[in-house]
Structures are given as C-alpha cells and as structure tokens.
Protein backbone atom coordinates (compact mmCIF):
# COMPACT_ATOMS: atom_id res chain seq x y z
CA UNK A 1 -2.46 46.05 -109.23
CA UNK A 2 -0.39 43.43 -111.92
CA UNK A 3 -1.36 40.15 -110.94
CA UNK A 4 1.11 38.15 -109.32
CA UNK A 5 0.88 34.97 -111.88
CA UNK A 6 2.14 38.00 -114.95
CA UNK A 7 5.73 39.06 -113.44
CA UNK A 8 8.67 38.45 -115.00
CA UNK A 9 10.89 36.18 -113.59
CA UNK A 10 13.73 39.29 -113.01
CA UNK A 11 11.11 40.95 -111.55
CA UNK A 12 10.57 37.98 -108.92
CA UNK A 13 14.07 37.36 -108.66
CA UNK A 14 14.59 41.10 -107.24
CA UNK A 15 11.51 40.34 -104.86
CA UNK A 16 14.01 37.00 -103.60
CA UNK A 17 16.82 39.39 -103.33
CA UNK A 18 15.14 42.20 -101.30
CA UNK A 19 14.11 39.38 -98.83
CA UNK A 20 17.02 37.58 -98.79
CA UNK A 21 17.47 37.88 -95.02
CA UNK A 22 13.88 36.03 -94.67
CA UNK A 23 14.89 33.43 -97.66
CA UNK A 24 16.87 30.83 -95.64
CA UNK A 25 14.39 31.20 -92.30
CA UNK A 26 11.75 28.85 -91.94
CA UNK A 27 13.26 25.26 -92.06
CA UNK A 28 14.89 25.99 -88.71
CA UNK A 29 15.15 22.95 -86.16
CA UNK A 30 12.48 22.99 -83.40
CA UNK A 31 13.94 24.35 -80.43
CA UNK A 32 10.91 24.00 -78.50
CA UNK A 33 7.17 25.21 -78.09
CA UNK A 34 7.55 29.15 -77.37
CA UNK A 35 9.39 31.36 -79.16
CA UNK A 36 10.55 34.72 -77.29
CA UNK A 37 10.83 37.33 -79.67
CA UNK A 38 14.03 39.84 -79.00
CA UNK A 39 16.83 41.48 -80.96
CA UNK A 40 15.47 39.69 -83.92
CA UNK A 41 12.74 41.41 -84.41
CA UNK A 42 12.04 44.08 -86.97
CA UNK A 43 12.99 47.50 -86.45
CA UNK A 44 11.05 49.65 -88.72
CA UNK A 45 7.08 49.32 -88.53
CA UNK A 46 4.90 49.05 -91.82
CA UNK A 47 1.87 51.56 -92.52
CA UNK A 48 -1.25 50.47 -92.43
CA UNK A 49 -4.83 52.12 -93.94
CA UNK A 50 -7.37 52.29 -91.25
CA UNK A 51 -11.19 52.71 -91.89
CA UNK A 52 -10.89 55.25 -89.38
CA UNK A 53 -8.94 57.39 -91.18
CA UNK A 54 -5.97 56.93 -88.95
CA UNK A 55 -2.69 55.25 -90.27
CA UNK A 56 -1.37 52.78 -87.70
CA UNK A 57 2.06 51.75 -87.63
CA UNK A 58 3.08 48.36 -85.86
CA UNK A 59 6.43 48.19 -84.10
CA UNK A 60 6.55 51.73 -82.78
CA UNK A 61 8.33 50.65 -79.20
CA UNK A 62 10.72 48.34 -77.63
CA UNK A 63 8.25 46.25 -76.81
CA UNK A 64 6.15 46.32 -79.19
CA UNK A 65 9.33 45.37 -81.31
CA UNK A 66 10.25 42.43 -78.95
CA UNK A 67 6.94 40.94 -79.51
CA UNK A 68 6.57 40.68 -83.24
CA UNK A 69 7.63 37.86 -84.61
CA UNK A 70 9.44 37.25 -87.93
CA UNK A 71 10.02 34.03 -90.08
CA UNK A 72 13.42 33.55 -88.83
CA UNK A 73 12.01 33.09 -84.84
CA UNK A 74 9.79 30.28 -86.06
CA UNK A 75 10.66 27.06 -85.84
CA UNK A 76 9.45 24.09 -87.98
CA UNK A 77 5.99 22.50 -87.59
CA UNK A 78 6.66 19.12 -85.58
CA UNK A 79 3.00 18.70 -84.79
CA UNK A 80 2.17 21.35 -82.29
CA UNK A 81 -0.84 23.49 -84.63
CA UNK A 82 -0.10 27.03 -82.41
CA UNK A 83 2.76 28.17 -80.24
CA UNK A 84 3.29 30.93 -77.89
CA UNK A 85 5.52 33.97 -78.79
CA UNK A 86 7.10 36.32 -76.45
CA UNK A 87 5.71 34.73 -73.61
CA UNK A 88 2.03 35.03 -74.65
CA UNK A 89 2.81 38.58 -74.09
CA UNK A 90 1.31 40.57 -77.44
CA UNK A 91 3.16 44.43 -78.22
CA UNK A 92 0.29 46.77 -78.02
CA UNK A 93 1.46 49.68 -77.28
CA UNK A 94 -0.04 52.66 -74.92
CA UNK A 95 -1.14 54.35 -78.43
CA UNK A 96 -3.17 51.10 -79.35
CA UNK A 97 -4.66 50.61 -76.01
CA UNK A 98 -6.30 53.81 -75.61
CA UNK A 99 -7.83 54.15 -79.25
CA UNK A 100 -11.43 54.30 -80.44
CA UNK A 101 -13.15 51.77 -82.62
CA UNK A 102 -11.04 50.90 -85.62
CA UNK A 103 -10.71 48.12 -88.06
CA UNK A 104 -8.12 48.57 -90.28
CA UNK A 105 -6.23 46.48 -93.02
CA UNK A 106 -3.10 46.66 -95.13
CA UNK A 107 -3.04 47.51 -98.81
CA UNK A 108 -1.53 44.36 -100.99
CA UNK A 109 1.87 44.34 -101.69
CA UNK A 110 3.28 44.18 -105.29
CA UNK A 111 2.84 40.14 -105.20
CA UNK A 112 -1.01 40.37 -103.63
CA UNK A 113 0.21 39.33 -100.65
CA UNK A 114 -1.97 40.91 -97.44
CA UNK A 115 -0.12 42.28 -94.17
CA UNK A 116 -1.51 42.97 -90.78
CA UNK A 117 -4.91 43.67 -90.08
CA UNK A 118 -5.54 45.49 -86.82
CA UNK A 119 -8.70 46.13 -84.90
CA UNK A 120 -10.78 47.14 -81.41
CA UNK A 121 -13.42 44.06 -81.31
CA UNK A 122 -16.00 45.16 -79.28
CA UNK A 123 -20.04 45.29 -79.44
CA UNK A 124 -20.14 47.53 -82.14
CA UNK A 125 -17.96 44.70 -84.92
CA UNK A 126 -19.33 41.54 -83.94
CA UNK A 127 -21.60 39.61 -86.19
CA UNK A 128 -23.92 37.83 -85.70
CA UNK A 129 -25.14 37.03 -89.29
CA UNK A 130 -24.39 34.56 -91.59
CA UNK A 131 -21.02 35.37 -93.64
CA UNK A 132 -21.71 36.35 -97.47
CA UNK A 133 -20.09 34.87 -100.95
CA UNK A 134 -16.28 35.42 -100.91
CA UNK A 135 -15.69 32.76 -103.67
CA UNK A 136 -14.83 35.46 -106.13
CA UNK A 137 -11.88 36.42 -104.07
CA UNK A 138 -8.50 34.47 -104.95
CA UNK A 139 -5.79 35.24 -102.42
CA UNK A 140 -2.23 34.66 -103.76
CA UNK A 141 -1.18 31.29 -103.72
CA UNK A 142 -4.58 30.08 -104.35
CA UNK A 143 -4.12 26.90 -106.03
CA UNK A 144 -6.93 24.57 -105.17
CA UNK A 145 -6.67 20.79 -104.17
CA UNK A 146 -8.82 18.34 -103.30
CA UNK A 147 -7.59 15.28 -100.67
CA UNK A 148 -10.05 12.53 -99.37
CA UNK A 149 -8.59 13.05 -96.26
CA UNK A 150 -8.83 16.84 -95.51
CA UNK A 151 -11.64 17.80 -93.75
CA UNK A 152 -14.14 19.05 -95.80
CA UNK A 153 -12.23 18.01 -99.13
CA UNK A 154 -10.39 20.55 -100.17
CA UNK A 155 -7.21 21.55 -98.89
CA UNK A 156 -7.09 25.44 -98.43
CA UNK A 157 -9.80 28.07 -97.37
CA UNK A 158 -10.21 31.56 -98.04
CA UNK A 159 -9.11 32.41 -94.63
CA UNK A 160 -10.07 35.49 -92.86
CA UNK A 161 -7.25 37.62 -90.87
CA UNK A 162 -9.64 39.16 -88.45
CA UNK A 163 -13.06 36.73 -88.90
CA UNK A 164 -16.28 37.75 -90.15
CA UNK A 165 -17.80 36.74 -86.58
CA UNK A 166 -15.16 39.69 -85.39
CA UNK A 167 -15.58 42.01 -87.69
CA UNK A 168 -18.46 41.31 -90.23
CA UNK A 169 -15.97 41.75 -93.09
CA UNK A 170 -16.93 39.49 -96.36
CA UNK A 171 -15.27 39.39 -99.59
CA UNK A 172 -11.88 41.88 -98.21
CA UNK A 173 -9.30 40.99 -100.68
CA UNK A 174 -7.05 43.03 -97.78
CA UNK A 175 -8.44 40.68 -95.34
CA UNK A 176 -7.96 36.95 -96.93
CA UNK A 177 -5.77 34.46 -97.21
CA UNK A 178 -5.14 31.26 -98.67
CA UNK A 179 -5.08 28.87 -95.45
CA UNK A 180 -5.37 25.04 -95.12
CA UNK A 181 -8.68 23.82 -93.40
CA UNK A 182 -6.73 22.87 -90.47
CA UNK A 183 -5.16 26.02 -90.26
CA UNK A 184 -8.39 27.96 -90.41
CA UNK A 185 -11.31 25.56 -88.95
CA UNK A 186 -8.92 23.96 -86.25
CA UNK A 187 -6.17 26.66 -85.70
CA UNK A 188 -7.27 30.39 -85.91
CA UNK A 189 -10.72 29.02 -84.51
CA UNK A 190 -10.17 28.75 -81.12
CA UNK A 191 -8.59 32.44 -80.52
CA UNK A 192 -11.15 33.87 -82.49
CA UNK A 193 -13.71 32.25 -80.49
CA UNK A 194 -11.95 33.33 -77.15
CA UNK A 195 -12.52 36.82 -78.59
CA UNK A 196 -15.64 36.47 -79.59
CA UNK A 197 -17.40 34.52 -76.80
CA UNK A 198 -15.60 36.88 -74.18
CA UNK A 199 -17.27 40.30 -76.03
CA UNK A 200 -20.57 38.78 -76.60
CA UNK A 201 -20.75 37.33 -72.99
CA UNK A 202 -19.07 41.32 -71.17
CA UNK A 203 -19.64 43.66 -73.95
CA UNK A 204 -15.84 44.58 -73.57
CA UNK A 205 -13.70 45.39 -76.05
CA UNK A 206 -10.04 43.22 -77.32
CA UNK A 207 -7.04 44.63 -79.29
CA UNK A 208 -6.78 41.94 -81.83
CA UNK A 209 -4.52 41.86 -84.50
CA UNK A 210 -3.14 39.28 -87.11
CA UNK A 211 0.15 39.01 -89.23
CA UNK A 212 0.24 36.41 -91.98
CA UNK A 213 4.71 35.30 -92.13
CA UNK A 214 5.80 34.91 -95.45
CA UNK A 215 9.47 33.05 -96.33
CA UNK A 216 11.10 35.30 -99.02
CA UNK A 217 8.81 35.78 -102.32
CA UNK A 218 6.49 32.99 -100.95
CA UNK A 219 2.32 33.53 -101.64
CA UNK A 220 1.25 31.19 -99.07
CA UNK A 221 1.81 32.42 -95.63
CA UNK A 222 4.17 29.77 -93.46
CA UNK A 223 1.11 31.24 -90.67
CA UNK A 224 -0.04 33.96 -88.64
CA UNK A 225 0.96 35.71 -85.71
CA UNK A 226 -2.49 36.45 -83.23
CA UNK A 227 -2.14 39.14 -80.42
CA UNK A 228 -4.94 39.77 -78.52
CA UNK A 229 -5.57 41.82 -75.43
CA UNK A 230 -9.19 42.36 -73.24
CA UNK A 231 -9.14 46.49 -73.05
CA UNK A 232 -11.14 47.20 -69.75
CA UNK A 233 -9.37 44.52 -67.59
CA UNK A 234 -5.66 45.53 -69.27
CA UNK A 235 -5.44 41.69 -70.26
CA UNK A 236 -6.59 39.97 -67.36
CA UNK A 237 -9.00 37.53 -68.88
CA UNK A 238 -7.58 38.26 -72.46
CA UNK A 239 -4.23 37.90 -73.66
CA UNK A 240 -2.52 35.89 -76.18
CA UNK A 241 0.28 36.67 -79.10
CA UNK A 242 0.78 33.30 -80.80
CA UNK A 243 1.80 31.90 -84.06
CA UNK A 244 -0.51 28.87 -85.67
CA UNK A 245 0.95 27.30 -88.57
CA UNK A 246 -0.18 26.67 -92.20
CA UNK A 247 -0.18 23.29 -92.61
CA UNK A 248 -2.14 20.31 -93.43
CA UNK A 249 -1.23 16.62 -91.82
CA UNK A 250 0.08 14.43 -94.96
CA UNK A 251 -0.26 17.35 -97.58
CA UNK A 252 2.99 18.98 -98.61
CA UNK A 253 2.80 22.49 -99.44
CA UNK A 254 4.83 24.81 -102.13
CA UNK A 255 4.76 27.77 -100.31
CA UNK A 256 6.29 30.29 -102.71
CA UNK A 257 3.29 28.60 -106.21
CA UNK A 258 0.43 26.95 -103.68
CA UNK A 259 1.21 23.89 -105.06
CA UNK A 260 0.96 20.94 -102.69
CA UNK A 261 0.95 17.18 -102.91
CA UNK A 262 0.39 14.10 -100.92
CA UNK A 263 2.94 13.33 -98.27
CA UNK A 264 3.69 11.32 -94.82
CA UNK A 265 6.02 14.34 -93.74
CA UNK A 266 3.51 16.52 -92.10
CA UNK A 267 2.88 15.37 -89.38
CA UNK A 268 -0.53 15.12 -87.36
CA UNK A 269 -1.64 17.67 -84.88
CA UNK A 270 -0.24 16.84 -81.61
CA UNK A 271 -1.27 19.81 -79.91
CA UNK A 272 -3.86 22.54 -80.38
CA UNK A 273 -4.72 26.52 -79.30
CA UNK A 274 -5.55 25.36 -75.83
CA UNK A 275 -1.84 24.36 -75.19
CA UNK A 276 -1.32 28.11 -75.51
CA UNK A 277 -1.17 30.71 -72.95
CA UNK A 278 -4.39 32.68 -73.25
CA UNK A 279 -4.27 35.07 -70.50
CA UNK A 280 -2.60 38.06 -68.35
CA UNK A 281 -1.99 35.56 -65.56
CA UNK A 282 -0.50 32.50 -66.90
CA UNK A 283 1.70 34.59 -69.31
CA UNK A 284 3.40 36.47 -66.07
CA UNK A 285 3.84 33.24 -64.18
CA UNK A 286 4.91 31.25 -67.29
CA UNK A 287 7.59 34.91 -67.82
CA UNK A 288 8.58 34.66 -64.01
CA UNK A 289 9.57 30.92 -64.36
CA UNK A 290 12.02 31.51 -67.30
CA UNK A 291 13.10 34.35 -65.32
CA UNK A 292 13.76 31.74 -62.05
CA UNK A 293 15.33 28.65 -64.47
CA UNK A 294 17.99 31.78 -65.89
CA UNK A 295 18.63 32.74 -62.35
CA UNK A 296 19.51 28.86 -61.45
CA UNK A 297 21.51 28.90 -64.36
CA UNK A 298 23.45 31.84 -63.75
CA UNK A 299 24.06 30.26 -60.27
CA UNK A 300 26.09 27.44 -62.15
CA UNK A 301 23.01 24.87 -60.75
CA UNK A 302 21.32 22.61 -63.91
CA UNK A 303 17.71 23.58 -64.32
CA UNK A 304 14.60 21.60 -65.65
CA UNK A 305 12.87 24.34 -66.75
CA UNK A 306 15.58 25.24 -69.53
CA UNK A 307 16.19 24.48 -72.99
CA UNK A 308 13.46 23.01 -75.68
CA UNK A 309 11.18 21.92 -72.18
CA UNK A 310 11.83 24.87 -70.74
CA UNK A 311 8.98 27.68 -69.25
CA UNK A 312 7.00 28.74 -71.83
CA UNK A 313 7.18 25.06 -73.60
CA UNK A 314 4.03 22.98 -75.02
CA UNK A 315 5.45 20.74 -71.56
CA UNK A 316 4.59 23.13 -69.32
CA UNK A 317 1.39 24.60 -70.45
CA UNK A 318 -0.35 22.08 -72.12
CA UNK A 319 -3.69 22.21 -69.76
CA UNK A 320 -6.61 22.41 -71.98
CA UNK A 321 -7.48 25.98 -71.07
CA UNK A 322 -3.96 27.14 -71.56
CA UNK A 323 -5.08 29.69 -69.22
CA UNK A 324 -3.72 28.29 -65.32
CA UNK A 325 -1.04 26.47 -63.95
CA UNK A 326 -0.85 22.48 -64.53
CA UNK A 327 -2.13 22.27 -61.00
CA UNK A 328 -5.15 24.05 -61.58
CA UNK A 329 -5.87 22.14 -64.88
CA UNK A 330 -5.02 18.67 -63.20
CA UNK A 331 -7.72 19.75 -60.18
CA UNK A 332 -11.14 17.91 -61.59
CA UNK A 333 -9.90 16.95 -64.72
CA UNK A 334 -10.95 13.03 -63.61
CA UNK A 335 -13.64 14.01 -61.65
CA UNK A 336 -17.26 13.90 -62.71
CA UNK A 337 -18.69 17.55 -63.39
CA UNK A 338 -21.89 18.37 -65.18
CA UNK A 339 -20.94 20.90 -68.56
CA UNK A 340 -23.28 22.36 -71.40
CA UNK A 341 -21.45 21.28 -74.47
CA UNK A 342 -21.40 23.42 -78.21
CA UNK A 343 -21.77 20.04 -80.40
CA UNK A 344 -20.77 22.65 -83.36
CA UNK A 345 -17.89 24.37 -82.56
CA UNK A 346 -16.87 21.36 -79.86
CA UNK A 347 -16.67 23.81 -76.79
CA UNK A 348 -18.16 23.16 -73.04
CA UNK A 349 -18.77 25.04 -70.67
CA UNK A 350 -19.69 24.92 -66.71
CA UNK A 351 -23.48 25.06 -66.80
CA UNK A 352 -23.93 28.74 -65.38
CA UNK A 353 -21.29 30.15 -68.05
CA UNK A 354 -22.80 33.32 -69.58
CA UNK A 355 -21.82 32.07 -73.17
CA UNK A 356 -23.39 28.67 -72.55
CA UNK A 357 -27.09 30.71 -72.31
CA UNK A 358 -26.15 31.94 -75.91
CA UNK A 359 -26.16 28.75 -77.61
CA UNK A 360 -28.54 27.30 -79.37
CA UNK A 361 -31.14 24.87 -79.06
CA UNK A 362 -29.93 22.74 -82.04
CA UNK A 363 -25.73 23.00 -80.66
CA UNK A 364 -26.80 22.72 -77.11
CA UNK A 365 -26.34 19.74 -74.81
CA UNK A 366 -26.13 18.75 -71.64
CA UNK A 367 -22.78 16.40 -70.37
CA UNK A 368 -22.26 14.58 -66.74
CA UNK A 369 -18.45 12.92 -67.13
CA UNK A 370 -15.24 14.13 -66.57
CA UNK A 371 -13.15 17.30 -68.37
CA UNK A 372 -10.67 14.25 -70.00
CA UNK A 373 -13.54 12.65 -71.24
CA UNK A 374 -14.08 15.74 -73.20
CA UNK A 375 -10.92 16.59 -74.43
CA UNK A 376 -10.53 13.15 -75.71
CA UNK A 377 -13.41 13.54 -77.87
CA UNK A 378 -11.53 16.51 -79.13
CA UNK A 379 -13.41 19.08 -77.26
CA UNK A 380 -11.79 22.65 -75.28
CA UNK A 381 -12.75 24.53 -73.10
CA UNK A 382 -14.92 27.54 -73.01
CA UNK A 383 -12.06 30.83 -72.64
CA UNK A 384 -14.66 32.87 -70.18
CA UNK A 385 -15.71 30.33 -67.49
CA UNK A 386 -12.23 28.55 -67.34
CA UNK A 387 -14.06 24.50 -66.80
C-alpha cells in the first residue's frame, strides 16, 4: 500500500471530491446530546475481511441502516466526551446475531485509514494478558505531541478499535488508530469495560463493533461509533450504539495532517460514557418518551421533552450508570452504602458484585460513603451490578 504522506496533491484532491458530501459535515451546531440516525444514513454497506473466512457487510437492513451513523449526524463536541445514537439502539441485524465466533477487521483504504472492525466477544477472545509492543505501528495521522497537561504527556495513543482486553489483538495495523488519551483512556474505556467485565463475570457473549468517522480526506478520525449488544439475553443487560469523540480539552486538532496545537477552544469534559444509555431497558423507555413528547406535539400541546433537552438528551439520562431512569439513579445516591472500589480503572461496585471478586489485591478497596461521593472523585459505576 503507497503511504499516505507520498500522494500527489491531485491525487488527494480527487479523494476531497469523492467525499464531498462528508466535506462540509462535522462543524454542525449542537442540537443536543443524542443523535437519531434516519434517512441520513448510508445506503450501501462496505465489505469487510473476517478471520473467519466470512465477509460481513454492515448496513444490510432498514435498521441496521437507521442506526449507523455518518459525519453529517454528529454534532460538534461542546464538552459531552460520548453521546447516544439512534436511541442507544445499535443495527445488528438477525444475520449478526445468530453468528459463530468471529473477529474481523477492514482492509486500509488508499489513505491508511481503518474502517469497522466487527466481532462476537465472548470467553473464547478475552485477554487476560498483558498487551504486547505496538510502537512500530503508525496509524494515519500519527503526528506526535507532547502537552504538560495531557494525561500521560503525550497527546494521541495508538488506539485500539476492538481492545486487546476484547480481543487479544496487538500490533493490527487494521485495528489502530490515532486517538487522543482522553479519547482512548477516558472515552472508549468505559464501554469496553462494560463488555468486558459483563463476559468475564457470565461467560456470555456481546456483538461489538466499532466505526472510526472521518470528515472528507481527513486521517484522524472526528471519533467512533460503539454498538454493542449481550447475545444470550437479546440486549437486556447489554446494549449501547454511541459515538465518543476525538478530542483533547485545550489541544486543537488538524484532523485531515494530525497536527494539533495549544488552544482554550476545546472545551473540558462535561460529561462522560456513563451519561449514555447502556442497556435494552433504558434505550426502550428513553425511545417511548420521544415517541410520547411527538405525540404531545402533534396534539398542538408544547412539550418539555422536545428539542436539544429532549428524550434521549445528556438532561435526561445523565445518571451515572446510564443504565435506569433518573429516579432509580437519584434512589441512594446520598445515602451511605458500603462498595468495593477498582482504584485502577476508578470503578465500584456493590460488595457481592461478581466482577468485584475478580479484582485484585493491589486495585482492591473497600468504601463506606455515598454513590456522589464517588462520582465526584471521578469514579462510575460497575455496568453488571448497576450500584
């Protein structure tokens, strides 16, 4: 494959041109938290090679349509790190959900650009060991910076699409990105460790699959769409399809070189993963509540529940599980509880929680406070036992 850094410039002036549709899409105004995905959406799917041997296509149905997202549904980063799209509701389709074990990835496109990557998590992909050298691996756009104020240091990570704790993959050219440390360590983090903490703890399986956006002839993503769905309980403790943003608070970022540069206009995080909705549940009452603030609409009445604040919105399912109702999140949030905290990946956990018993020694400790006294030390909640 050329390298990216050797075309002409016709050559990526005809790569602008064939994505001209996606060139004036991401510096849309924010309209607010969730984006529903409809008529927009691509129509044709895009092969993918499978190390099963099977080609999977993505976008085969309505639905599955409806729920992939594209540049031009996303609107710009105001401080909120992940949003919902369609819902929460992910476009598997009945194809996907009855498959074998599969991991598969997408070749590079003529820019080194990855696509989708697509898998079954289950017992049999998990990993448990410690993730290998993938320094030689420079995913387009990678143009390194350091900033005393990133996390870390340095401003991007070789980011996986599906994570080695998912999948085992290392060094996967097909598999990594160039993603900002928020992005990756704050961002992607949390679903991934819904996924993984959920098969570990049930030795289910989850439809997972990620889709880096990319504006025009850009070779940093603007972010990735996550869809995720728990197999044997059709979605009923799993299921998200969400879009986290590549971006760093005060870095700018030249998304079409890598490029980047100090600057007040990024904001700072105001919201995280667990303002998403993470499950079967909360996505169908959070779909049935746009459905009742249309109705009120159509009945000439005003309703609340409409417009950037509308159902769906960072507003209305911002509990820290992003998995209930606001009730059930307000219910013992300022009430003193005893939790088994992760000190490394800042999770808790009600003491009898399966994936509490897996942590160890070293990350383990015991808490007696309240749920907001946790969250305001910038902890979430585990995604299994729901504290």
């Amino acid at each position: 494959m050329k390298d990216n850094r050797t075309l002409s410039l016709p050559q990526r002036i005809a790569a602008a041109l064939a994505a001209l549709a996606l060139a004036f899409s991401f510096a849309l105004p924010a309209t607010g938290c969730t984006v529903s995905i409809g008529d927009n959406a691509a129509e044709s799917g895009s092969s993918i090679s499978s190390s099963d041997g099977n080609a999977g296509t993505y976008g085969d149905s309505g639905d599955a349509r409806s729920a992939q997202a594209t540049i031009a549904d996303i609107p710009a980063y105001t401080g909120a790190l992940c949003i919902d799209i369609n819902h929460g509701m992910p476009g598997f389709t009945a194809q996907d959900e009855v498959r074998g074990t599969f991991t598969q990835f997408s070749d590079l496109d003529f820019e080194g650009r990855c696509g989708t990557a697509f898998a079954r998590i289950g017992p049999d992909t998990v990993c448990n060991e410690k993730r290998g050298d993938i320094s030689q691996v420079h995913p387009s756009g990678w143009v390194q910076r350091k900033y005393s104020f990133v996390d870390d240091g340095m401003l991007y990570n070789r980011s996986h699409l599906i994570a080695h704790q998912l999948c085992g993959e290392n060094a996967n050219e097909k598999n990594l990105i160039t993603g900002t440390r928020t992005f990756n360590a704050v961002g992607m983090l949390y679903y991934e460790e819904l996924v993984g903490d959920y098969v570990r703890s049930t030795g289910n399986h989850v439809l997972y699959r990620v889709t880096p956006l990319f504006a025009a002839n850009d070779l940093v993503a603007r972010g990735v769409q996550m869809e995720a769905k728990s197999v044997e309980d059709n979605g009923e403790t799993i299921q998200f399809n969400v879009f986290v943003y590549n971006v760093e608070p005060g870095v700018a970022i030249d998304y079409v070189t890598g490029e980047s540069w100090e600057s007040s206009e990024t904001p700072q995080v105001t919201s995280k993963g667990s303002a998403t909705i993470t499950t079967a549940a909360a996505a169908r009452a959070d779909k049935a509540a746009a459905g009742s603030a249309n109705g009120s609409k159509a009945d000439g009445e005003s309703s609340s529940g409409s417009g950037a604040g509308g159902a769906g919105s960072e507003s209305n399912t911002s509990d820290a599980d992003g998995a209930g109702s606001n009730k059930a999140s307000s219910q013992g949030a300022s009430e003193q509880q005893d939790y088994i905290l992760n000190v490394k990946n800042k999770k808790f956990h009600k003491p009898d929680c399966s994936a509490a018993s897996d942590i160890s020694n070293a990350n383990k400790q015991d808490f007696t406070g309240t749920r907001d006294q946790l969250i305001a030390r910038g902890y979430s909640p585990c995604g299994i036992c729901k504290p």
